[in-house]
Protein backbone atom coordinates (compact mmCIF):
# COMPACT_ATOMS: atom_id res chain seq x y z
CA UNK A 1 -24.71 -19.64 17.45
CA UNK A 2 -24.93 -21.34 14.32
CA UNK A 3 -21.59 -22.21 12.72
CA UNK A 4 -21.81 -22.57 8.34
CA UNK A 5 -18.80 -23.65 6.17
CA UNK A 6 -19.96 -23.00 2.66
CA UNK A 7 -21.89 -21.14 0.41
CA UNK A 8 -24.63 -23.60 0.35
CA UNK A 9 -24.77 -24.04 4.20
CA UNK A 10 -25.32 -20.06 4.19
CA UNK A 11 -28.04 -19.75 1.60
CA UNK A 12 -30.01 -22.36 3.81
CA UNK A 13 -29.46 -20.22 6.95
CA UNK A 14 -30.49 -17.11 5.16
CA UNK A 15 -33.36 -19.01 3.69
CA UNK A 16 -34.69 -20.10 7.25
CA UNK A 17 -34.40 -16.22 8.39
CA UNK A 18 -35.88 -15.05 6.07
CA UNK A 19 -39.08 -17.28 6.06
CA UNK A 20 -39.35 -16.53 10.06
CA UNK A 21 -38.40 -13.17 9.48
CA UNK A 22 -35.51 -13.63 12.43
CA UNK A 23 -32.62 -10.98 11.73
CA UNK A 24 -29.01 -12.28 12.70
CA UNK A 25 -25.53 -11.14 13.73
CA UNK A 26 -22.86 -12.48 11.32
CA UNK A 27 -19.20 -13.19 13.21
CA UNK A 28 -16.22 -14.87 12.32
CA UNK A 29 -13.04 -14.29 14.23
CA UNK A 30 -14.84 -11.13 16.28
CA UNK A 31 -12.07 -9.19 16.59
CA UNK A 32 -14.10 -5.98 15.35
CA UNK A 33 -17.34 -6.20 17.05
CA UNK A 34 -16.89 -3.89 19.57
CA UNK A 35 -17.42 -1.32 16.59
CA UNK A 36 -20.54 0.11 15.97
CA UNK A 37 -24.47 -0.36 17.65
CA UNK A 38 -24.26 -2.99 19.85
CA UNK A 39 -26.46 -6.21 18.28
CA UNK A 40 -27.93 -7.45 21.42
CA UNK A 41 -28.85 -10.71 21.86
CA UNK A 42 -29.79 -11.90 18.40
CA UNK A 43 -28.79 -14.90 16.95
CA UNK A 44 -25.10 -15.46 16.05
CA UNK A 45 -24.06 -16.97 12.55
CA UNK A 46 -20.32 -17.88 12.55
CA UNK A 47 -18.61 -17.74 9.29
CA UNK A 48 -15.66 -18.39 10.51
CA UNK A 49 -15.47 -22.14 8.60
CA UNK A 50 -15.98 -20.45 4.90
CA UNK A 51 -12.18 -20.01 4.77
CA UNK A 52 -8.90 -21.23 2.84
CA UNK A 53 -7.27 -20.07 -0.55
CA UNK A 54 -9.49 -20.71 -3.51
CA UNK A 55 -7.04 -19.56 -6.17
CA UNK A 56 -3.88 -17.88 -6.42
CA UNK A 57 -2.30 -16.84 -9.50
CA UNK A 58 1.00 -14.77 -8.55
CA UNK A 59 1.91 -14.33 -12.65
CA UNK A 60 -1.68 -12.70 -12.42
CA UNK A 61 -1.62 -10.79 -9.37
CA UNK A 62 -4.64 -12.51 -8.20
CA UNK A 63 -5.78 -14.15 -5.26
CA UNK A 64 -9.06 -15.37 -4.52
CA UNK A 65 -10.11 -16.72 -0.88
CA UNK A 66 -12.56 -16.84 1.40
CA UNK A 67 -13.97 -14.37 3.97
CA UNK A 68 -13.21 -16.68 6.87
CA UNK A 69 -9.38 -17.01 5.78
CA UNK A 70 -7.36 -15.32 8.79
CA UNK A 71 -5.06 -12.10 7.48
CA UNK A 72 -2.07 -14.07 9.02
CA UNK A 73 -2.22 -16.99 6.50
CA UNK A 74 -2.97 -14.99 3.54
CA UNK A 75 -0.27 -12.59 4.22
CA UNK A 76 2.61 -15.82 4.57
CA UNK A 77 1.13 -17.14 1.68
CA UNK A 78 1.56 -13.86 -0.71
CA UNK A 79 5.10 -13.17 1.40
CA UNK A 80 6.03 -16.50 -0.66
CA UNK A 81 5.81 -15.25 -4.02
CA UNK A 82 6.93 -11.31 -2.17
CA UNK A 83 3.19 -10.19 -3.33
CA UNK A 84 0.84 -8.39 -0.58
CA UNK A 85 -2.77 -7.06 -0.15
CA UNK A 86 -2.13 -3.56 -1.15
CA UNK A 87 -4.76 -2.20 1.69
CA UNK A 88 -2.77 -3.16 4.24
CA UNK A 89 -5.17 -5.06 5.99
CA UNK A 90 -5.29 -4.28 10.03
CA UNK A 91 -6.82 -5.90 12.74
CA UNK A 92 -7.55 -3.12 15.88
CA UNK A 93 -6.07 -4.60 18.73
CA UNK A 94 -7.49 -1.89 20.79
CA UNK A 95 -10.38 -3.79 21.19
CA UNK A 96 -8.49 -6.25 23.59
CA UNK A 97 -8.54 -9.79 23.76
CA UNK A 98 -5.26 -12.46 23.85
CA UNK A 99 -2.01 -11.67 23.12
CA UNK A 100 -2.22 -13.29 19.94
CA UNK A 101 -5.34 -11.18 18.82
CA UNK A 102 -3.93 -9.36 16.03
CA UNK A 103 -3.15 -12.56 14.35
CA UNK A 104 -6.78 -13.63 14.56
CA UNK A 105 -8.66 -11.34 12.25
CA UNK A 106 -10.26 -12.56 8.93
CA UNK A 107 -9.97 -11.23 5.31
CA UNK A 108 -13.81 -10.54 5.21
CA UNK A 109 -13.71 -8.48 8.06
CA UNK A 110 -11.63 -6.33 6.87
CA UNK A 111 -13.32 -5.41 4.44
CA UNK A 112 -16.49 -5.38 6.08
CA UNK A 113 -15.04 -2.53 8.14
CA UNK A 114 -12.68 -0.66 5.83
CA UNK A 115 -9.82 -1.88 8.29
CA UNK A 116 -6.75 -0.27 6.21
CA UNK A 117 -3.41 0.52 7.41
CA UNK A 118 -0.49 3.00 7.00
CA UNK A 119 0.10 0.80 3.63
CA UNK A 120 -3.39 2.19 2.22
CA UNK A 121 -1.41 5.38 1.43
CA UNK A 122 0.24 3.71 -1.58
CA UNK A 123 -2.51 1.40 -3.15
CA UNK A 124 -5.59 2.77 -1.99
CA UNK A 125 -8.29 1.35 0.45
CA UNK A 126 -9.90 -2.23 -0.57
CA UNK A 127 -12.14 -0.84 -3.07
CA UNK A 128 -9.33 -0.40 -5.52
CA UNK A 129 -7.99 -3.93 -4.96
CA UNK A 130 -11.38 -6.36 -4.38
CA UNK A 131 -12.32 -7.21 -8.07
CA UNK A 132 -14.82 -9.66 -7.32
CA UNK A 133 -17.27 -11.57 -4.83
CA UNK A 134 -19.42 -14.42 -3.88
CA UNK A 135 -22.57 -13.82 -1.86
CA UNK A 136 -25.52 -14.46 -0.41
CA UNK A 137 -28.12 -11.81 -0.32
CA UNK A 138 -31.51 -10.94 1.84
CA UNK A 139 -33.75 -13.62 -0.32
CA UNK A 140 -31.10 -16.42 0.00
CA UNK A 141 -30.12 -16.08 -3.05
CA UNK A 142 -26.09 -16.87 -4.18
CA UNK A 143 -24.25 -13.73 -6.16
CA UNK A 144 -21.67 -12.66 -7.70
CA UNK A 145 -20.35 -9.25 -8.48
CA UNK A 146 -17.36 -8.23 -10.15
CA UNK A 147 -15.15 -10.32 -12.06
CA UNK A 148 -11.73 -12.48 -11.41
CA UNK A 149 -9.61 -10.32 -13.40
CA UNK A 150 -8.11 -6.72 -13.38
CA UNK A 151 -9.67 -5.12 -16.37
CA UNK A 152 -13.26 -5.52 -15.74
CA UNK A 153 -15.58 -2.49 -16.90
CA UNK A 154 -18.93 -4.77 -17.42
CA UNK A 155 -21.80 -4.11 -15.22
CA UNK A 156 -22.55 -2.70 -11.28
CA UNK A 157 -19.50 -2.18 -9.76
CA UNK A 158 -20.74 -3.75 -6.64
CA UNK A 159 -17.36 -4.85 -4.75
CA UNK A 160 -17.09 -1.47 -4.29
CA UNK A 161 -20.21 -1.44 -1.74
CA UNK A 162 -19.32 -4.66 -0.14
CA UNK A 163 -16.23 -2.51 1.56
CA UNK A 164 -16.83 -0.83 4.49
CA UNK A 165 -20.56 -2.10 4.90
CA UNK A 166 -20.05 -4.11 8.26
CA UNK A 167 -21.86 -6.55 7.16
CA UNK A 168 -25.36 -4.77 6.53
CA UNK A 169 -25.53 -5.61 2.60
CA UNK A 170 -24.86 -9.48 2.58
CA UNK A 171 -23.28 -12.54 3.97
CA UNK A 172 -20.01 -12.84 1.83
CA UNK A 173 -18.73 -16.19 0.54
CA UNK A 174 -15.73 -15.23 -1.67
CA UNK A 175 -13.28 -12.85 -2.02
CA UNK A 176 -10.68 -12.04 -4.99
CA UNK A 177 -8.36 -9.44 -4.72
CA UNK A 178 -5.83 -7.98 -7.20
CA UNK A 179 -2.10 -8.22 -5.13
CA UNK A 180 1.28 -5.82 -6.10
CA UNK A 181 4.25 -7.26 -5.70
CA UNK A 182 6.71 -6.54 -2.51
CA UNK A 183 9.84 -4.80 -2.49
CA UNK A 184 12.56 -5.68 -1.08
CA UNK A 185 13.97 -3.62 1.16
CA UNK A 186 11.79 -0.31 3.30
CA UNK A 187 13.00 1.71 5.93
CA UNK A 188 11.42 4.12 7.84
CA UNK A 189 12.47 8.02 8.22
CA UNK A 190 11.74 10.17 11.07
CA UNK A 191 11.73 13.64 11.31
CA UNK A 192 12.12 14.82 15.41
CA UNK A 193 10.86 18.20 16.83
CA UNK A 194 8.01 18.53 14.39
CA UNK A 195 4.88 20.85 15.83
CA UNK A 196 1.77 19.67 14.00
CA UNK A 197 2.05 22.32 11.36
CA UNK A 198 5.39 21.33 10.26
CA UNK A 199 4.98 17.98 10.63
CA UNK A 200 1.55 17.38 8.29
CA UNK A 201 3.42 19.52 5.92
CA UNK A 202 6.37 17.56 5.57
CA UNK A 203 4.12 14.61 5.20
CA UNK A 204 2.33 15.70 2.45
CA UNK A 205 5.51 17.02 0.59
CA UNK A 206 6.43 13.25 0.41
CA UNK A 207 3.00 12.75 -0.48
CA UNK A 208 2.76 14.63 -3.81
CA UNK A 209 6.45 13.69 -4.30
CA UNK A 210 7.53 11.17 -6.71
CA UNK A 211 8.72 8.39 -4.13
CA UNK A 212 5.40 6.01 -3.58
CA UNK A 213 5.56 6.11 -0.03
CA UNK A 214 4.01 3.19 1.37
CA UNK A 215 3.32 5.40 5.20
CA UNK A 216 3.31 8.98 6.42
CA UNK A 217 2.44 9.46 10.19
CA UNK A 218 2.40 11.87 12.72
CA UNK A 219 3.35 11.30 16.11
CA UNK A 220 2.64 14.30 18.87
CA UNK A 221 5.17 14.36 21.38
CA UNK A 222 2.56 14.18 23.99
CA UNK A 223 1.48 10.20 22.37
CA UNK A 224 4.76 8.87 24.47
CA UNK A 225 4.70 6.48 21.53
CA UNK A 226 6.94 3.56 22.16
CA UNK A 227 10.10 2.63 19.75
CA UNK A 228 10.53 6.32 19.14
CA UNK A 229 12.35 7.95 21.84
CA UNK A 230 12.45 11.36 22.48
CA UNK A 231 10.68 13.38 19.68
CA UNK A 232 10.24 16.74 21.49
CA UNK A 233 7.03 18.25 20.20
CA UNK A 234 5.95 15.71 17.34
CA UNK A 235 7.61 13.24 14.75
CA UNK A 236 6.93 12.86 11.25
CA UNK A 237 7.09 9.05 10.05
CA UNK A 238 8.06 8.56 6.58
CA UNK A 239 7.99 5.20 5.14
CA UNK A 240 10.00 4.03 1.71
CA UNK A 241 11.05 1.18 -0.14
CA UNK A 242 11.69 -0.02 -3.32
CA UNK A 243 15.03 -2.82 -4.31
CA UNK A 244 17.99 -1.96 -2.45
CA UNK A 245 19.83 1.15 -4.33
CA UNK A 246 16.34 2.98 -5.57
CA UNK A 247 15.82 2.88 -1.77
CA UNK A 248 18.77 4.89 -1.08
CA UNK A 249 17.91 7.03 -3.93
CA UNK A 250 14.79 7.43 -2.91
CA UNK A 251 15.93 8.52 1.33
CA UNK A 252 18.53 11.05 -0.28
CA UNK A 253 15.33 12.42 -2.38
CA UNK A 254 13.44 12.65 1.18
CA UNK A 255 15.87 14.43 2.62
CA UNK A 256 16.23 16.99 -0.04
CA UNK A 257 12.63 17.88 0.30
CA UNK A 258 12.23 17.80 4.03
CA UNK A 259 15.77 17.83 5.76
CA UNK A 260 17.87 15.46 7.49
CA UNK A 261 15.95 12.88 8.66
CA UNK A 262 17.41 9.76 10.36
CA UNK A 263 16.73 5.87 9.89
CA UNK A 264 14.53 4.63 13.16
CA UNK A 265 15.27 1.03 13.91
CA UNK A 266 11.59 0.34 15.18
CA UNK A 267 9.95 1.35 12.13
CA UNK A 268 7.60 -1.54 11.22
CA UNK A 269 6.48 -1.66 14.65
CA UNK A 270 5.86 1.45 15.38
CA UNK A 271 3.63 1.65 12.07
CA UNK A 272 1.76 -1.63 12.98
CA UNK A 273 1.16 0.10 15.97
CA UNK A 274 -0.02 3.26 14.17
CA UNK A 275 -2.73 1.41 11.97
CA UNK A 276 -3.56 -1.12 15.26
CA UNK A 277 -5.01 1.69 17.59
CA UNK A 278 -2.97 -0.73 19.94
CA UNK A 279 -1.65 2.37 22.57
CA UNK A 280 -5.31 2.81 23.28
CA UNK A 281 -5.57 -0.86 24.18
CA UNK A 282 -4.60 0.04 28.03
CA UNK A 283 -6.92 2.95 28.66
CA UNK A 284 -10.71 3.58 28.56
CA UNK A 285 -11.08 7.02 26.42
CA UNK A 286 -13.75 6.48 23.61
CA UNK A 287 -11.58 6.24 20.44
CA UNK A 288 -12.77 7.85 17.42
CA UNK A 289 -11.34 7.87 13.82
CA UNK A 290 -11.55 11.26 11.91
CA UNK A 291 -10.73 11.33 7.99
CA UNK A 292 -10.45 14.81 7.00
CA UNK A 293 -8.21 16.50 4.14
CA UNK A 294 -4.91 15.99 4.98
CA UNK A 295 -4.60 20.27 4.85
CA UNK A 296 -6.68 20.25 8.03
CA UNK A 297 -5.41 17.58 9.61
CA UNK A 298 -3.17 20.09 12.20
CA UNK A 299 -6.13 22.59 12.38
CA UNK A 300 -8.55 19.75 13.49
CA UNK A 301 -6.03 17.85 15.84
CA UNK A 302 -5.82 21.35 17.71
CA UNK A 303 -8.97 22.24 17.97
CA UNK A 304 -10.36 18.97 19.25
CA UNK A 305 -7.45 18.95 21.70
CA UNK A 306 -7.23 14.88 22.75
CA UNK A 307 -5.87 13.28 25.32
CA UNK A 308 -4.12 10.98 23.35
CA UNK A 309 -4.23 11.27 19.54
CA UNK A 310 -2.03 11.12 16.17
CA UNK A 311 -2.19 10.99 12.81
CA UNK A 312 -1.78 8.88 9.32
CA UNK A 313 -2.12 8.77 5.94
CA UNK A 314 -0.15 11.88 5.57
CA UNK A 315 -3.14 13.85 8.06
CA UNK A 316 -5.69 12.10 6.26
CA UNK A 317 -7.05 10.08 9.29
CA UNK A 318 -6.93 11.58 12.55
CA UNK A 319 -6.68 8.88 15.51
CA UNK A 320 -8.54 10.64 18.67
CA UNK A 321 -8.75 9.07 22.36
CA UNK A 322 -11.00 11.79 23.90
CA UNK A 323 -13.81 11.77 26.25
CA UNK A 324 -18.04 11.06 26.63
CA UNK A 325 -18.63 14.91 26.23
CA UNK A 326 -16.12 15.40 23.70
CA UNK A 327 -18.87 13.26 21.25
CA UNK A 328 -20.69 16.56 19.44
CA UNK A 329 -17.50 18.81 19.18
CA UNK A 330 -15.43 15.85 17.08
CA UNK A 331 -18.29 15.13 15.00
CA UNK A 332 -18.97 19.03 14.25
CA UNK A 333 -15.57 19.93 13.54
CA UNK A 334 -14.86 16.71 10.85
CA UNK A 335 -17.89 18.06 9.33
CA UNK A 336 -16.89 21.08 8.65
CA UNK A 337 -13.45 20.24 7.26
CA UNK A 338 -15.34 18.19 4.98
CA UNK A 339 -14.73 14.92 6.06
CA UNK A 340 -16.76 12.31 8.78
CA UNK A 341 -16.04 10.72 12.52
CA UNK A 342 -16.19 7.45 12.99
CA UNK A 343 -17.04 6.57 16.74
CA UNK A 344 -14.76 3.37 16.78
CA UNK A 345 -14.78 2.17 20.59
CA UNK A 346 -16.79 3.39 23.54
CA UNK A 347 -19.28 1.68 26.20
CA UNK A 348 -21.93 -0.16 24.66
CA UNK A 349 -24.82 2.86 25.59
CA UNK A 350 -22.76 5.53 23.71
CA UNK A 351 -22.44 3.54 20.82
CA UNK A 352 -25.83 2.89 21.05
CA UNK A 353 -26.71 6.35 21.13
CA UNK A 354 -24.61 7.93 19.05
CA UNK A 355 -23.98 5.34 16.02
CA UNK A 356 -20.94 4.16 14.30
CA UNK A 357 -21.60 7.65 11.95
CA UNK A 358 -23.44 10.83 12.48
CA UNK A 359 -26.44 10.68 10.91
CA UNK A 360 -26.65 11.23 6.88
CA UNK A 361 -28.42 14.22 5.14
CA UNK A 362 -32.20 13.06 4.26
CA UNK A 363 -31.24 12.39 0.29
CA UNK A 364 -28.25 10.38 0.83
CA UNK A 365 -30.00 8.49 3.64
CA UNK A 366 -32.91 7.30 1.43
CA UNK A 367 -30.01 6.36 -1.11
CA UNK A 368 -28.49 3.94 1.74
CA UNK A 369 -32.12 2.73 2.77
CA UNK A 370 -32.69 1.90 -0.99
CA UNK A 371 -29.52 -0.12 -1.75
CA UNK A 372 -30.20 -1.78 1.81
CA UNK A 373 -33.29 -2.54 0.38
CA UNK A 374 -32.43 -4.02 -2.97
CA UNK A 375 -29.99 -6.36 -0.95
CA UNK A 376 -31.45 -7.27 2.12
CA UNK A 377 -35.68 -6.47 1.89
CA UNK A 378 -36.31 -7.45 5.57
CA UNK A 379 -33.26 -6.38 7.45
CA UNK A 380 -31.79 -9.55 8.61
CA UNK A 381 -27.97 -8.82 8.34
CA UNK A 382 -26.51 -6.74 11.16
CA UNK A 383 -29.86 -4.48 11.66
CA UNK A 384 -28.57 -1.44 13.22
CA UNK A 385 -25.06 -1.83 13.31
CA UNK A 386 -24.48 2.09 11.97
């Protein structure tokens, strides 16, 4: 394992890679690794030292740091001026590890893996928030893309294909986000004895309300989710805030449109637990994320019938805990609701045979070979991680 703590200390890594022709694995804290092909034994570069707060301007609503930067200190440092990330950023402690392992996770890999939670609902995934970047690329060479400021319409919009790449694309160095400022007060609603259909639909009539929600779940009875109670056949989880009085404006609003919901005490943890994965920390089902439209989201939870599953983003991501032969069936039927399966955690063959994502179409494929290309000729970052 070599361990870098700057730009420059990449580019000569890269550099010496690329001149033996040596592909690498790039870690920092590891928390999602267990996602996606398994690397093998290649060589390890650690990025965890390229960290700390470059800039922050809170009059802005700008922050820039670096990928190594753990979630935990960039969250209390935006809590401060009551500004967040407006992903939501998650780490998915159902990968194990220490107690503690949730507070471990980096900023770059979250957005390496598209790691949003329940929060993503309001401000979109980090696409719509990561204006900029610093990089290094497959020739060693430093980059930028984007720009530090909100209205930027010059050029590639490249952050946009940093997000969700795992990796595969380039070796980040910086990171600067656009932030939204924090209300002050949220509560969380939940609607009890909620079947599926019911339940998504009283989601998504929050959804296309006026009220911002910053979280819409769906809990099946079946989930035994803790901090609920009893919920008979399903609960729908609606999250709210605003300053003090909108907020009760807004949970009188709720109510009009889907009934009388109560407060629940255990909100916040029960949604961290939502957008964690952390009830499938304890078992060893292969756990698969599903985004479909949120007007399947009941039709596809049914017919894949889980062991242990539920749902956010008002339907539109479908947590599934299901089983090795289960594999074709969840991939078939997110396909043809028009969305994609993303096999999150499973033994290191299965993920080896089946990929983080089912295989692309021939013409989009040769579109992802050919920006793979442009970035990294000789595949040295994270070869084979899809």
């Amino acid at each position: 394992m070599t361990r870098v703590a700057s730009e420059n200390e990449i580019v000569d890594y890269v550099r010496a890679a690329r001149e033996s022709r040596t592909p690498f694995e790039i870690v920092a804290a590891g928390t999602r690794r267990g996602a996606g092909r398994p690397m093998g034994k290649l060589p390890v570069l650690d990025v965890a030292g390229v960290s700390g707060i470059v800039e922050y301007q809170p009059e802005e609503l700008i922050v820039t740091a670096r990928p190594g930067t753990g979630l935990a200190e960039l969250k209390a440092v935006l809590a401060q001026k009551n500004q967040c990330l407006g992903f939501d950023p998650v780490d998915w402690t159902l990968f194990g590890g220490a107690p503690d392992f949730s507070k471990n996770g980096t900023l770059g890999g979250a957005v390496s893996a598209d790691a949003s939670g329940s929060g993503r609902l309001r401000h979109g995934p980090p696409r719509d928030s990561l204006l900029g970047f610093r990089a290094v690329n497959g020739f060693g060479e430093a980059f930028r893309g984007g720009a530090k400021v909100v209205k930027n319409v010059t050029g590639f919009d490249l952050p946009k294909l940093m997000c969700g790449a795992f990796g595969t694309l380039a070796v980040m160095s910086e990171l600067t986000f656009r932030v939204y400022p924090r209300p002050s007060a949220r509560t969380t609603l939940i609607l009890r004895g909620q079947a599926p259909e019911a339940g998504f639909a009283a989601l998504r009539a929050i959804w296309k309300s006026a009220l911002e929600p910053s979280g819409l779940a769906y809990i099946p009875g079946a989930a035994d989710f803790p901090g609920l109670g009893d919920v008979g056949e399903g609960a729908a989880l609606i999250r709210l805030e605003a300053a003090a009085r909108p907020l009760q404006e807004k949970i009188a609003a709720a109510r009009l449109l889907v009934g009388p919901a109560e407060e629940l005490e255990a909100g916040e943890t029960v949604f961290a637990r939502v957008g964690e994965g952390s009830l499938f920390r304890d078992n060893d089902l292969d756990v698969w994320r599903v985004t479909v439209p949120p007007t399947q989201a009941a039709r596809v939870a049914k017919a894949i019938n889980a062991a242990l599953w539920w749902g956010d983003w008002a339907g539109g991501l479908l947590w599934i805990g299901a089983r090795e032969e289960d594999a074709p069936r969840i991939r078939a039927l997110a396909a043809q609701a028009g969305g994609h399966a993303m096999l999150l955690r499973a033994p290191a063959a299965r993920r080896a045979a089946l990929g983080l994502y089912a295989p692309q179409p021939p013409a989009l494929a040769a579109v992802t070979a050919s920006v793979r290309a442009a970035f990294d000729p000789l595949g040295l970052f994270n070869p084979g991680r899809f």
